[in-house]
PDB file of N, CA and C in Angstrom:
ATOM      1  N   UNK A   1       0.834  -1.170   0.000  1.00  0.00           N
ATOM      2  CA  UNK A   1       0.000   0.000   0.000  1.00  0.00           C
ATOM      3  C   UNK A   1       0.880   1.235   0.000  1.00  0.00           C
ATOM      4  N   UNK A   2       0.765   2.295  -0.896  1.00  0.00           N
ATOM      5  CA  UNK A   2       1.167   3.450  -1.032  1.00  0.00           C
ATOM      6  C   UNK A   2       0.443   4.539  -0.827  1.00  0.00           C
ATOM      7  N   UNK A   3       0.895   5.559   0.214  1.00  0.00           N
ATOM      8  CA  UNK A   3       0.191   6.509   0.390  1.00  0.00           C
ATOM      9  C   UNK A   3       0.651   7.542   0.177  1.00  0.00           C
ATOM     10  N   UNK A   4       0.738   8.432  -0.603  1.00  0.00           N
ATOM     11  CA  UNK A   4       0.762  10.060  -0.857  1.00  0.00           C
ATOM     12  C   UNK A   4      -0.206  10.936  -0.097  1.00  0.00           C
ATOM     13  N   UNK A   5       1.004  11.850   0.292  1.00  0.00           N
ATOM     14  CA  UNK A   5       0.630  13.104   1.159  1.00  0.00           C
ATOM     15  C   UNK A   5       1.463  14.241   0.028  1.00  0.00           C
ATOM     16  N   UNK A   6       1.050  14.887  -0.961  1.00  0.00           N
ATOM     17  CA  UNK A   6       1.965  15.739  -1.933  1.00  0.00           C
ATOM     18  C   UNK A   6       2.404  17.239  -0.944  1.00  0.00           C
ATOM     19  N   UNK A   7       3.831  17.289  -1.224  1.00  0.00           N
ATOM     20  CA  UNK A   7       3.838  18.978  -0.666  1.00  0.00           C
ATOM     21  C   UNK A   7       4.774  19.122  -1.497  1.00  0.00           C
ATOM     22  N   UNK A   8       4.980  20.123  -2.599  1.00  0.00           N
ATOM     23  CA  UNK A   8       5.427  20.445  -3.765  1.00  0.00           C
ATOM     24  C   UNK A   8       6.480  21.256  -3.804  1.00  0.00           C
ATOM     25  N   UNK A   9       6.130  21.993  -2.366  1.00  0.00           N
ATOM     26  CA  UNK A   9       6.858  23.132  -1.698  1.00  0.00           C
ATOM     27  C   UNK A   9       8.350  22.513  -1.493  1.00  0.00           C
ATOM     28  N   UNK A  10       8.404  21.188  -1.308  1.00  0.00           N
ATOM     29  CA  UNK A  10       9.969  20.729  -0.967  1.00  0.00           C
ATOM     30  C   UNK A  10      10.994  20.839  -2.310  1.00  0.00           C
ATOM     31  N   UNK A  11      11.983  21.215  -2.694  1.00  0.00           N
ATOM     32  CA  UNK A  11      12.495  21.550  -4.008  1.00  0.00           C
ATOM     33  C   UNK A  11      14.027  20.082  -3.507  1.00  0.00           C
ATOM     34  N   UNK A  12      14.244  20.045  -2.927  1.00  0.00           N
ATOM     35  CA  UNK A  12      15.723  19.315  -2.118  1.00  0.00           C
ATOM     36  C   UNK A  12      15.303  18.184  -2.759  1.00  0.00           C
ATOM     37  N   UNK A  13      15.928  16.931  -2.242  1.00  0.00           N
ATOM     38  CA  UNK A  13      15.977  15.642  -2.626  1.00  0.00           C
ATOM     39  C   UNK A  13      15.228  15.095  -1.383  1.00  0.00           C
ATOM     40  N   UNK A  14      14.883  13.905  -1.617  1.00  0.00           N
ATOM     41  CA  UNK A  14      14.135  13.059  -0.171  1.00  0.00           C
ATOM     42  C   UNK A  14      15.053  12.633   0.703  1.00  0.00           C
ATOM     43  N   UNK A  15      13.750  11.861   1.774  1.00  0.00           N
ATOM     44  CA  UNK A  15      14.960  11.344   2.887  1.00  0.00           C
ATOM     45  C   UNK A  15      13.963  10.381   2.688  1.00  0.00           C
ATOM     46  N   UNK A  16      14.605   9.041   2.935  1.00  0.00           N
ATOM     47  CA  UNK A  16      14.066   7.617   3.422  1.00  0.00           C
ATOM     48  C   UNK A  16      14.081   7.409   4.904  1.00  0.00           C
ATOM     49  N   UNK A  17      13.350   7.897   5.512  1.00  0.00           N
ATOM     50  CA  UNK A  17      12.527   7.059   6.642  1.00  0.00           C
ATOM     51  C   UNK A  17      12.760   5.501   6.720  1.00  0.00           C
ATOM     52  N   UNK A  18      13.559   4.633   7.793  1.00  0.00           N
ATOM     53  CA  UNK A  18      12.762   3.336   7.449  1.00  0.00           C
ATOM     54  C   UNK A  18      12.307   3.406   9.015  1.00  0.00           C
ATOM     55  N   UNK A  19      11.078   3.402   9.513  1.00  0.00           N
ATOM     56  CA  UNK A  19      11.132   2.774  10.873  1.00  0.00           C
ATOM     57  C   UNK A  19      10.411   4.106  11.423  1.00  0.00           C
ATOM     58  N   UNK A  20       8.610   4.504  12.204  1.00  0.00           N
ATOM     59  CA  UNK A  20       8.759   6.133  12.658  1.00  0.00           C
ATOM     60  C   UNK A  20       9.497   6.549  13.778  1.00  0.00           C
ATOM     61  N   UNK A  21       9.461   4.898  14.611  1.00  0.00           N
ATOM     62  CA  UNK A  21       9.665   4.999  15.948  1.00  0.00           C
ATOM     63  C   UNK A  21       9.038   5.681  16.945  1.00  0.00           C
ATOM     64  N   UNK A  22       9.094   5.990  17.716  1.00  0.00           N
ATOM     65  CA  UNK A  22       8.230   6.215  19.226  1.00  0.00           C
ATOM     66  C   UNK A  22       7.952   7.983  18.885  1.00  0.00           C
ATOM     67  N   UNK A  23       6.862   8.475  19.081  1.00  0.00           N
ATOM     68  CA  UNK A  23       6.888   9.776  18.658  1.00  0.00           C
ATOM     69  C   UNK A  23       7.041  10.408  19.766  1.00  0.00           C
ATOM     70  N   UNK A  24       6.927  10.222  21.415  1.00  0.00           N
ATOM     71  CA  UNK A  24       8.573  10.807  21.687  1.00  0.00           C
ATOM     72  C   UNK A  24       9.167  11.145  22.022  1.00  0.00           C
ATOM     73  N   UNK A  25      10.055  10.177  21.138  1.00  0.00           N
ATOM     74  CA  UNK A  25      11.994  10.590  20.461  1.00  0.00           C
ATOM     75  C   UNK A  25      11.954  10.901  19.578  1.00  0.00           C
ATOM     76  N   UNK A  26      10.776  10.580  18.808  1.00  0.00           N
ATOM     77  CA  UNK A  26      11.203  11.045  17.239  1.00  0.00           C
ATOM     78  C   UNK A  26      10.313  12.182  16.382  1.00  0.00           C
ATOM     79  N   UNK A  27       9.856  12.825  17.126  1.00  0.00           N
ATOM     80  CA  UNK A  27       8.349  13.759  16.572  1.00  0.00           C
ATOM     81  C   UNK A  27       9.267  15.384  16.207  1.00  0.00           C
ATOM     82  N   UNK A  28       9.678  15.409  16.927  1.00  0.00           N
ATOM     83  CA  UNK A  28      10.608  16.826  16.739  1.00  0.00           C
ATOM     84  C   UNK A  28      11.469  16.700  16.190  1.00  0.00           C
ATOM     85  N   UNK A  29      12.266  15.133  15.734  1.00  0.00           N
ATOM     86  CA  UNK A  29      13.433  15.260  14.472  1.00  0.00           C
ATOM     87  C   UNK A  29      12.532  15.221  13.652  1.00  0.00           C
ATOM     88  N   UNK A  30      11.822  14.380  13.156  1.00  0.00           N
ATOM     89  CA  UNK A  30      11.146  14.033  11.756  1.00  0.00           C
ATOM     90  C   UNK A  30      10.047  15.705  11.242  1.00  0.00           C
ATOM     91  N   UNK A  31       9.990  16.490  12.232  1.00  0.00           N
ATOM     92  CA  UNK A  31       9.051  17.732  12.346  1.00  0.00           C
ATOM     93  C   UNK A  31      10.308  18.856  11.491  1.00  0.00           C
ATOM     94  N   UNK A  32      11.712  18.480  12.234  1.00  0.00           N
ATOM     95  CA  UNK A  32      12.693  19.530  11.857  1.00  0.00           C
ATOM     96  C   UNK A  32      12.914  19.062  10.164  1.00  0.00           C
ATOM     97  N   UNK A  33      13.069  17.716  10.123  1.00  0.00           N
ATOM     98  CA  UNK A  33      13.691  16.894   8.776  1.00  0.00           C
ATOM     99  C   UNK A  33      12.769  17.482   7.822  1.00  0.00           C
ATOM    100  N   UNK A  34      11.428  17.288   7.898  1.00  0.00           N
ATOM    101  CA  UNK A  34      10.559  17.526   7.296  1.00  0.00           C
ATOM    102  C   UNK A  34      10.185  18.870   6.884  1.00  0.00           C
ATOM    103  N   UNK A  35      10.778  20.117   7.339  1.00  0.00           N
ATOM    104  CA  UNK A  35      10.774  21.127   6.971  1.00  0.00           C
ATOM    105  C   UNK A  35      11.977  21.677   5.809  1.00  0.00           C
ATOM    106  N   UNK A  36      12.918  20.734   5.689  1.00  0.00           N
ATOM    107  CA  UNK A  36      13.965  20.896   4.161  1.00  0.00           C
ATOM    108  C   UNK A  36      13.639  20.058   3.319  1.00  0.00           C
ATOM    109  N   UNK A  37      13.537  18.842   3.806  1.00  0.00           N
ATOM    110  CA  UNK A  37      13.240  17.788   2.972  1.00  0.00           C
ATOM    111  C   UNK A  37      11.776  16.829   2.582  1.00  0.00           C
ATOM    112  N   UNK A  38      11.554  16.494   1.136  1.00  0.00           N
ATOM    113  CA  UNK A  38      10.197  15.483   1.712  1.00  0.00           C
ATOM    114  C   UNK A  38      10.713  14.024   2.219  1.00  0.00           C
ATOM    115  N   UNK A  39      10.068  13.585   2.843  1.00  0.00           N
ATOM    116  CA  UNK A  39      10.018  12.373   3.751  1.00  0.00           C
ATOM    117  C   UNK A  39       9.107  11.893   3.069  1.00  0.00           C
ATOM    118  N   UNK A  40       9.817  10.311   2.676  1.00  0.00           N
ATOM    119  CA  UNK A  40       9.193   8.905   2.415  1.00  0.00           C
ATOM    120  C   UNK A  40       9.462   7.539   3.322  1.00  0.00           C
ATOM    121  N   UNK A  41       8.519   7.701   4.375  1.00  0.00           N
ATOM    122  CA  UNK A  41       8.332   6.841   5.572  1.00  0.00           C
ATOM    123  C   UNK A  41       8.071   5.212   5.091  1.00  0.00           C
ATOM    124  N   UNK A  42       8.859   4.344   5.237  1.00  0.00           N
ATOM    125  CA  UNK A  42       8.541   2.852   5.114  1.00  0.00           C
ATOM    126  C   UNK A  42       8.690   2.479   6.730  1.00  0.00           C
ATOM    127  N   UNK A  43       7.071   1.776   6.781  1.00  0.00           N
ATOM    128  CA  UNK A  43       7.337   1.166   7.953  1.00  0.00           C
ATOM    129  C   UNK A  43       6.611  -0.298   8.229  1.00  0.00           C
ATOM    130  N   UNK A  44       6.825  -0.818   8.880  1.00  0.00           N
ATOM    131  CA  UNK A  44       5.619  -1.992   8.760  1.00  0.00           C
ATOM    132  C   UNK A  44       3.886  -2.045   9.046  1.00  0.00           C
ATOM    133  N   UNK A  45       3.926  -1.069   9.794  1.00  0.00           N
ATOM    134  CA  UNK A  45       2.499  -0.536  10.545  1.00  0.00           C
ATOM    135  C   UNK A  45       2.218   0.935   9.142  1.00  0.00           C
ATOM    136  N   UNK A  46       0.956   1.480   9.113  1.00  0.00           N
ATOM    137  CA  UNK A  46       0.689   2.808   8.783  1.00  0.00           C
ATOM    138  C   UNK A  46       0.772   3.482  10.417  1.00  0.00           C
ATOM    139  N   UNK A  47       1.562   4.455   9.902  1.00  0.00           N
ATOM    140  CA  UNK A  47       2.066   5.599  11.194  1.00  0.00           C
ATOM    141  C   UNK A  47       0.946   6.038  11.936  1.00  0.00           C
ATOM    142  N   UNK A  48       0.737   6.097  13.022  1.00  0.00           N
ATOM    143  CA  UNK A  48      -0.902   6.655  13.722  1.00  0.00           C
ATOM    144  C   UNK A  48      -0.387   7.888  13.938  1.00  0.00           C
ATOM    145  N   UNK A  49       1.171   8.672  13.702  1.00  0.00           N
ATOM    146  CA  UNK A  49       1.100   9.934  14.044  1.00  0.00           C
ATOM    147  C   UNK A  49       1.984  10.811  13.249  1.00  0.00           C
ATOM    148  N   UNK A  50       3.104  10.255  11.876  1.00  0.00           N
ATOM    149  CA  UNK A  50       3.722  11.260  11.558  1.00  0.00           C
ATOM    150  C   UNK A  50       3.400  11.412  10.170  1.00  0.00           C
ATOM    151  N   UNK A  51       2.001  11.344   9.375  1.00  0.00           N
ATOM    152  CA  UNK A  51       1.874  11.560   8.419  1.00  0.00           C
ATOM    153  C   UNK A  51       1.590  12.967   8.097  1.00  0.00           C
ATOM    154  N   UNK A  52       1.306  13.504   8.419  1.00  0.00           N
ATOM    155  CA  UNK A  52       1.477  15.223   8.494  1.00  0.00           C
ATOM    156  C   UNK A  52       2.871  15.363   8.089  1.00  0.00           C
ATOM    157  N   UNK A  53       4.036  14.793   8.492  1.00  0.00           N
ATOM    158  CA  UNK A  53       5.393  15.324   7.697  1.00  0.00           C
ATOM    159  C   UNK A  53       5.866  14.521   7.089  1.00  0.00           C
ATOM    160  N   UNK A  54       4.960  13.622   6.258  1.00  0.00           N
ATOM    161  CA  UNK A  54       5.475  12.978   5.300  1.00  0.00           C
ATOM    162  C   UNK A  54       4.963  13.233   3.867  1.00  0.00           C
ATOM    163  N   UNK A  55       5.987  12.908   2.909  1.00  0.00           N
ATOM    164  CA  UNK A  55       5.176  12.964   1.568  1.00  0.00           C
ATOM    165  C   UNK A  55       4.872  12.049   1.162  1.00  0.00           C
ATOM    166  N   UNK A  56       4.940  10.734   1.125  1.00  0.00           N
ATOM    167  CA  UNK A  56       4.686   9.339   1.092  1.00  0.00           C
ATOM    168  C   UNK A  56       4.884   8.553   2.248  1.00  0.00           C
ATOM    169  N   UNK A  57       3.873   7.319   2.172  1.00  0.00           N
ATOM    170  CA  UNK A  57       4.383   6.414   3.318  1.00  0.00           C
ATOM    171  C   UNK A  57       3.723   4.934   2.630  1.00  0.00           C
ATOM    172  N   UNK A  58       4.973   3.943   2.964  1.00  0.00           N
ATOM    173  CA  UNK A  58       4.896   3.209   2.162  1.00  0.00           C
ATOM    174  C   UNK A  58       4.818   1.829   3.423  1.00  0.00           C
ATOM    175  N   UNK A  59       3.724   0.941   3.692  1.00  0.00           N
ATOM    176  CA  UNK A  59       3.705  -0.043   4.439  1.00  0.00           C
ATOM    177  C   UNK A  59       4.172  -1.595   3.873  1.00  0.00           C
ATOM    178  N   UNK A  60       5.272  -1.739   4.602  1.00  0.00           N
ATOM    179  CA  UNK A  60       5.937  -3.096   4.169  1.00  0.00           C
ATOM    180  C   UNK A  60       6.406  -3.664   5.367  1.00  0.00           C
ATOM    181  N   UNK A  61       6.499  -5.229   5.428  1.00  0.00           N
ATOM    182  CA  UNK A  61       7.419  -5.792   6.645  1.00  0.00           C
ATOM    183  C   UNK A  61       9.272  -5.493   6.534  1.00  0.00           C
ATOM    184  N   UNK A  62       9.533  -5.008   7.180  1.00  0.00           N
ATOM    185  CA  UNK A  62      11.367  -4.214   7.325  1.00  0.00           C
ATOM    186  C   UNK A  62      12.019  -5.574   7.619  1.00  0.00           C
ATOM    187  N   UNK A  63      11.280  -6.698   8.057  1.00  0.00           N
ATOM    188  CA  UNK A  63      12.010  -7.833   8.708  1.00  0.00           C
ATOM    189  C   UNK A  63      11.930  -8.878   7.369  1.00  0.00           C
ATOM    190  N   UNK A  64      10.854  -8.690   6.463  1.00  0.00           N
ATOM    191  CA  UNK A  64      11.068  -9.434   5.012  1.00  0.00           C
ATOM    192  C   UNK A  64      11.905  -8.745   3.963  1.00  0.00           C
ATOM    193  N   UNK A  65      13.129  -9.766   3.548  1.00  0.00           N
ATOM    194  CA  UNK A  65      14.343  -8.914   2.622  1.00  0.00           C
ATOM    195  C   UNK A  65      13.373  -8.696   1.680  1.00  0.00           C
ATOM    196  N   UNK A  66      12.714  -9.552   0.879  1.00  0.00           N
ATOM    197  CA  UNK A  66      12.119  -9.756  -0.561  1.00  0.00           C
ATOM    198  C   UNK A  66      10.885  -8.824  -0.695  1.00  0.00           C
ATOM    199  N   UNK A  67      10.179  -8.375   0.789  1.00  0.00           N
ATOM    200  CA  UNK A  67       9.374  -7.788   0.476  1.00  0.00           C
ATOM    201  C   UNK A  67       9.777  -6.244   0.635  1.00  0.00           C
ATOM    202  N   UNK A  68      10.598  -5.567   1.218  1.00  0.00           N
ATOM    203  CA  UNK A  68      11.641  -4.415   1.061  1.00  0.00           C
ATOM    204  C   UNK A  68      12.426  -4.167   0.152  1.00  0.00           C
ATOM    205  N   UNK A  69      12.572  -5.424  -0.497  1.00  0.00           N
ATOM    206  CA  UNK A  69      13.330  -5.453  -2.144  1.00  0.00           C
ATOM    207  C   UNK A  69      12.514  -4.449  -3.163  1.00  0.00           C
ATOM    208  N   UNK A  70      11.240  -5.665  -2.853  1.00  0.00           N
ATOM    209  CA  UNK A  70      10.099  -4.938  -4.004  1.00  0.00           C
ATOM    210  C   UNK A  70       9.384  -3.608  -4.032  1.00  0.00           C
ATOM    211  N   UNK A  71       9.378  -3.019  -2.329  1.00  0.00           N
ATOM    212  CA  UNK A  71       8.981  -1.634  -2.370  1.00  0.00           C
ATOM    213  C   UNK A  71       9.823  -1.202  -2.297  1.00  0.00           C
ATOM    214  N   UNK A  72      11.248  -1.169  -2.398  1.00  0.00           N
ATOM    215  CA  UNK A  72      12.371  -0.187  -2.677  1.00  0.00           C
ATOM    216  C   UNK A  72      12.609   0.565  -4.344  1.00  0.00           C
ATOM    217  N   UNK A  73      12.258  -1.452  -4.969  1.00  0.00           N
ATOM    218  CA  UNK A  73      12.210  -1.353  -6.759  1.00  0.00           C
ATOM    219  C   UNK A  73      11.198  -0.449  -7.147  1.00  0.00           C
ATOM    220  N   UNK A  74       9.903  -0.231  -6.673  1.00  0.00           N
ATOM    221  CA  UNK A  74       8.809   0.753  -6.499  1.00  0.00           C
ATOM    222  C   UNK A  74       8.931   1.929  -6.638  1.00  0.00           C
ATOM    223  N   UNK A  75       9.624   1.958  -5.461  1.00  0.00           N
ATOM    224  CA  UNK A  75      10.430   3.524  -5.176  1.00  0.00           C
ATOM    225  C   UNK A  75      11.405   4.490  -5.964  1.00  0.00           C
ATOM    226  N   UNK A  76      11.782   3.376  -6.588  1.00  0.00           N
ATOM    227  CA  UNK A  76      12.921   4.031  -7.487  1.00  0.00           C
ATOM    228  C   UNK A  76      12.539   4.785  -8.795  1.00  0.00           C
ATOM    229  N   UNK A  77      11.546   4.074  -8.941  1.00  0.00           N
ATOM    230  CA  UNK A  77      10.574   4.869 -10.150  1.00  0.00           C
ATOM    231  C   UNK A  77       9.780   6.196  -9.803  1.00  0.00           C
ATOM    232  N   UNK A  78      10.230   6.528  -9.023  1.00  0.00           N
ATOM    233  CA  UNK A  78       9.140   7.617  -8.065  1.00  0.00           C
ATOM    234  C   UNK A  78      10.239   8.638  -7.658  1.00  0.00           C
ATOM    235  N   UNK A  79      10.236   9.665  -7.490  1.00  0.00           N
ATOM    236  CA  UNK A  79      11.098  10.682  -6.700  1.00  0.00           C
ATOM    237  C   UNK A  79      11.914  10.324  -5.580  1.00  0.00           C
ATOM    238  N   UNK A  80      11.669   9.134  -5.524  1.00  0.00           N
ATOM    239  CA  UNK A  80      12.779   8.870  -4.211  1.00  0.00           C
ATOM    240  C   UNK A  80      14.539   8.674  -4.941  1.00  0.00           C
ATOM    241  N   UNK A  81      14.683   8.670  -6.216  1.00  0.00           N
ATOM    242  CA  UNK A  81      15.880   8.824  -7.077  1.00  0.00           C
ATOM    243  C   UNK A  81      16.156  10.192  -6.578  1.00  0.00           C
ATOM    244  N   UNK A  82      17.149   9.675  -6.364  1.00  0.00           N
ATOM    245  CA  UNK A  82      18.622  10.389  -5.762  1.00  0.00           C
ATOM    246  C   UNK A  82      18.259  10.413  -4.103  1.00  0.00           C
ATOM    247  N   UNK A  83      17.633   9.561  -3.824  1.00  0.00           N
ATOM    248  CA  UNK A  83      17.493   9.971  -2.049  1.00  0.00           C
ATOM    249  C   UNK A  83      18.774  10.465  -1.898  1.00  0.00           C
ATOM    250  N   UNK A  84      18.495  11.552  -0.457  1.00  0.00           N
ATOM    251  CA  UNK A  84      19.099  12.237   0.011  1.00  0.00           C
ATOM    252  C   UNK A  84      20.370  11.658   1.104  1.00  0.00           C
ATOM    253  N   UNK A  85      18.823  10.774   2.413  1.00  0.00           N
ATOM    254  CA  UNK A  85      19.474  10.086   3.243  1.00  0.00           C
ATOM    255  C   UNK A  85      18.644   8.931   3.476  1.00  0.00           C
ATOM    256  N   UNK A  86      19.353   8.107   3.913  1.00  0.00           N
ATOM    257  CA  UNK A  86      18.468   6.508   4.617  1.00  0.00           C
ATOM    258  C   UNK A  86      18.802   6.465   5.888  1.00  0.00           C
ATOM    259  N   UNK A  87      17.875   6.866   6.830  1.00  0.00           N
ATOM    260  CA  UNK A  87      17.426   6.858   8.394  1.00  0.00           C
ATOM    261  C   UNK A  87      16.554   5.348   8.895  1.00  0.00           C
ATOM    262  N   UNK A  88      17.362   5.690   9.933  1.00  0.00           N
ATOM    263  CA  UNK A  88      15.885   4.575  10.424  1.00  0.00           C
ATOM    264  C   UNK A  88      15.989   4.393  12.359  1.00  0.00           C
ATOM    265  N   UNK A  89      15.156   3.909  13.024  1.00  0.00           N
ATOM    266  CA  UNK A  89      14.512   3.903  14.293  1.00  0.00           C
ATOM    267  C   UNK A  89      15.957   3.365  14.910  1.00  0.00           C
ATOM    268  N   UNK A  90      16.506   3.193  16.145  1.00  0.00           N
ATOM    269  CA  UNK A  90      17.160   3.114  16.879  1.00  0.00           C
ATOM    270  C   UNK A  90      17.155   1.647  17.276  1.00  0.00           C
ATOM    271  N   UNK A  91      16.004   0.816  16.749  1.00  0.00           N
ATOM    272  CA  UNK A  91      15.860  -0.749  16.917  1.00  0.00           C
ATOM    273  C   UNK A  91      16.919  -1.544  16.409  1.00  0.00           C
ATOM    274  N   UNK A  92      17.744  -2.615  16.720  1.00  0.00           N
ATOM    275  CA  UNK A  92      18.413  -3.414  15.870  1.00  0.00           C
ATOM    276  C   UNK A  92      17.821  -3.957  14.616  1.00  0.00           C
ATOM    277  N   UNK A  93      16.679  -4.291  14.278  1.00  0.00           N
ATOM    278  CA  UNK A  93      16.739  -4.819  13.262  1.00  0.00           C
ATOM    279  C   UNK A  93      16.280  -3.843  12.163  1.00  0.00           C
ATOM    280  N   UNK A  94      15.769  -2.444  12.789  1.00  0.00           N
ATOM    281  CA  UNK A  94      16.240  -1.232  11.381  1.00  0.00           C
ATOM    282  C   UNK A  94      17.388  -1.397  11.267  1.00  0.00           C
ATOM    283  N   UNK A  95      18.441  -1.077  11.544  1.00  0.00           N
ATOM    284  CA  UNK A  95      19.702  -1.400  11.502  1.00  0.00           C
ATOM    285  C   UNK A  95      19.934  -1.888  10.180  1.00  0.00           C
ATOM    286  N   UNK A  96      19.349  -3.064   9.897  1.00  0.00           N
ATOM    287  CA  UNK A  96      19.660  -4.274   9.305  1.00  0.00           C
ATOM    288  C   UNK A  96      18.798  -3.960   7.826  1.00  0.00           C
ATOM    289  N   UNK A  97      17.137  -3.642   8.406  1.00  0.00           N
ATOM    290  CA  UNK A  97      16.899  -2.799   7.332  1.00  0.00           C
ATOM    291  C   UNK A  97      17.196  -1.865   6.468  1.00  0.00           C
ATOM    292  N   UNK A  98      17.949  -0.742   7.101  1.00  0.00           N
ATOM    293  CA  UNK A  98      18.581   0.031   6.619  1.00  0.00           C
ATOM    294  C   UNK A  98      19.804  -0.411   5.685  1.00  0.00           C
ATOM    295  N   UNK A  99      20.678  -1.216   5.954  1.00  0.00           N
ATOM    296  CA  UNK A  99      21.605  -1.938   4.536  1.00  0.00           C
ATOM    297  C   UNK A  99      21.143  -2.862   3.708  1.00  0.00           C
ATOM    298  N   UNK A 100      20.191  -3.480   4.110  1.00  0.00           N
ATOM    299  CA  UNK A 100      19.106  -3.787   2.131  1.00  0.00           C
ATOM    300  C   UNK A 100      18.736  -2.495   1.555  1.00  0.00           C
ATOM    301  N   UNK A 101      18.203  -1.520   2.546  1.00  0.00           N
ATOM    302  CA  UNK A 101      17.752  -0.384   1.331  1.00  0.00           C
ATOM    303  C   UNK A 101      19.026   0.041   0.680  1.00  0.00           C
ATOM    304  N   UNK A 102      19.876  -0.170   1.366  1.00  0.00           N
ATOM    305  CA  UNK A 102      20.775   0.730   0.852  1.00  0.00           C
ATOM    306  C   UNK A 102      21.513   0.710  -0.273  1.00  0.00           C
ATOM    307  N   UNK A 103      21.809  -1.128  -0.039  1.00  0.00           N
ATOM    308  CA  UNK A 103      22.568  -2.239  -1.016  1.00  0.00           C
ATOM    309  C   UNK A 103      21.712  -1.768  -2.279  1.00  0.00           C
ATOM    310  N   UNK A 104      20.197  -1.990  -1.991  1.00  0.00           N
ATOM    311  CA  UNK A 104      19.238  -2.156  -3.187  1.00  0.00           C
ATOM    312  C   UNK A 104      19.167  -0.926  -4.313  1.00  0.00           C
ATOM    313  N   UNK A 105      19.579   0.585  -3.249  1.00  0.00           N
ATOM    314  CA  UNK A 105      19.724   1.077  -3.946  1.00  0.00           C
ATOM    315  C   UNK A 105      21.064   1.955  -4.706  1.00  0.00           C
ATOM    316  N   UNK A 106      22.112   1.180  -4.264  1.00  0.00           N
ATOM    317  CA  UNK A 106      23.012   0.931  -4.708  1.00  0.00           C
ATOM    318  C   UNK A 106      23.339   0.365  -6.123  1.00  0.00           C
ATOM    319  N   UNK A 107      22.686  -0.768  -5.827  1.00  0.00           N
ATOM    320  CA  UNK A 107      22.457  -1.961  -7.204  1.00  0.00           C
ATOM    321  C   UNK A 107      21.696  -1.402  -8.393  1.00  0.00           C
ATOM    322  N   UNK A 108      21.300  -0.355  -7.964  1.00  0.00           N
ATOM    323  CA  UNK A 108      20.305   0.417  -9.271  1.00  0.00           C
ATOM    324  C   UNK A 108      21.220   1.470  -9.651  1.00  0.00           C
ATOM    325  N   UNK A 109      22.059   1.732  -8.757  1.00  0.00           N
ATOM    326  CA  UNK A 109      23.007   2.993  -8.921  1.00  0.00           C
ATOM    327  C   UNK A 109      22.221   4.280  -8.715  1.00  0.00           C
ATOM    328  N   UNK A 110      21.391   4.004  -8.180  1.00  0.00           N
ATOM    329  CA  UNK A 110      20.504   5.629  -7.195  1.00  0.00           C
ATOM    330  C   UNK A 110      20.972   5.669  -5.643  1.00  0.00           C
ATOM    331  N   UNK A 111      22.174   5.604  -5.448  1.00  0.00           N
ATOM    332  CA  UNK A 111      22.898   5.568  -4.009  1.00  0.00           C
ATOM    333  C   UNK A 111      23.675   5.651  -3.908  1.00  0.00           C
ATOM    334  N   UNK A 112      24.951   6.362  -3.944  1.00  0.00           N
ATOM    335  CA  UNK A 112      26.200   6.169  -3.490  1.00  0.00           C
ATOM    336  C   UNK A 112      26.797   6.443  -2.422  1.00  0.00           C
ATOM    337  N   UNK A 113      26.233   6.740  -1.149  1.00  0.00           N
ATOM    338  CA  UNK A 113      26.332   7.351  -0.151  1.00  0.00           C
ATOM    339  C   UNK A 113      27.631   8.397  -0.067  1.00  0.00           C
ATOM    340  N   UNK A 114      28.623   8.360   0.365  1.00  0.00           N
ATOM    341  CA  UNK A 114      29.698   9.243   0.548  1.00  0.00           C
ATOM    342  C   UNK A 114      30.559   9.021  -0.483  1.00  0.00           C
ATOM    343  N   UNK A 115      30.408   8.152  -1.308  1.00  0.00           N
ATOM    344  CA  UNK A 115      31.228   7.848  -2.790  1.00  0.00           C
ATOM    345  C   UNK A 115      30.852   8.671  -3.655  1.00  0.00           C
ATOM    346  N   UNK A 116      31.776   9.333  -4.978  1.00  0.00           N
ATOM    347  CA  UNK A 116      31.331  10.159  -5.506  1.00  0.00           C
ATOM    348  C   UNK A 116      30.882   9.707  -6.934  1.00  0.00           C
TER     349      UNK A 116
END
């Protein structure tokens, strides 16, 4: 399931969200983030509270590789090319999430993180 929230107003590149985490710890970063950048939230749940600063939010299991594969491949067709940054919740197994997205979007060559 894909959800769009459009704010047009953002001109920057995105940030990948993986994870909202506890709103909080995390309501006043994602409030600050969200004022340079648009935010595309993947999480396993739909967020009960930070869709107001998101521009998409995309519900997938973070703990299935294959199914984070396929909404990443999704993604790539969509403005999330050239993400900005790949964030995610303070949990170990974002962690873990966070280097499939990353790999994945690597492998497309829409990622190079600190490589030029």
């Amino acid at each position: 399931m894909m959800r769009s929230t459009d704010s047009s107003a953002h001109a920057t590149r995105p940030v990948l969200l993986l994870g909202a985490g506890s709103r909080p710890y995390r309501e006043h970063l994602l409030q600050r983030i969200s004022a340079v950048h648009p935010v595309v939230l993947m999480d396993s749940e739909p967020s009960t509270w930070a869709t107001p600063y998101l521009r998409r939010e995309v519900t997938v299991d973070l703990a299935d590789t294959e199914a984070l594969a396929v909404a990443v491949k999704q993604l790539i067709s969509t403005p999330l090319a050239g993400a900005e940054v790949v964030l995610s919740s303070d949990e170990p197994e974002a962690v873990e999430a966070d280097y499939r997205v990353i790999r994945a979007l690597e492998r497309e060559d829409l990622y190079r993180g600190g490589r030029p």
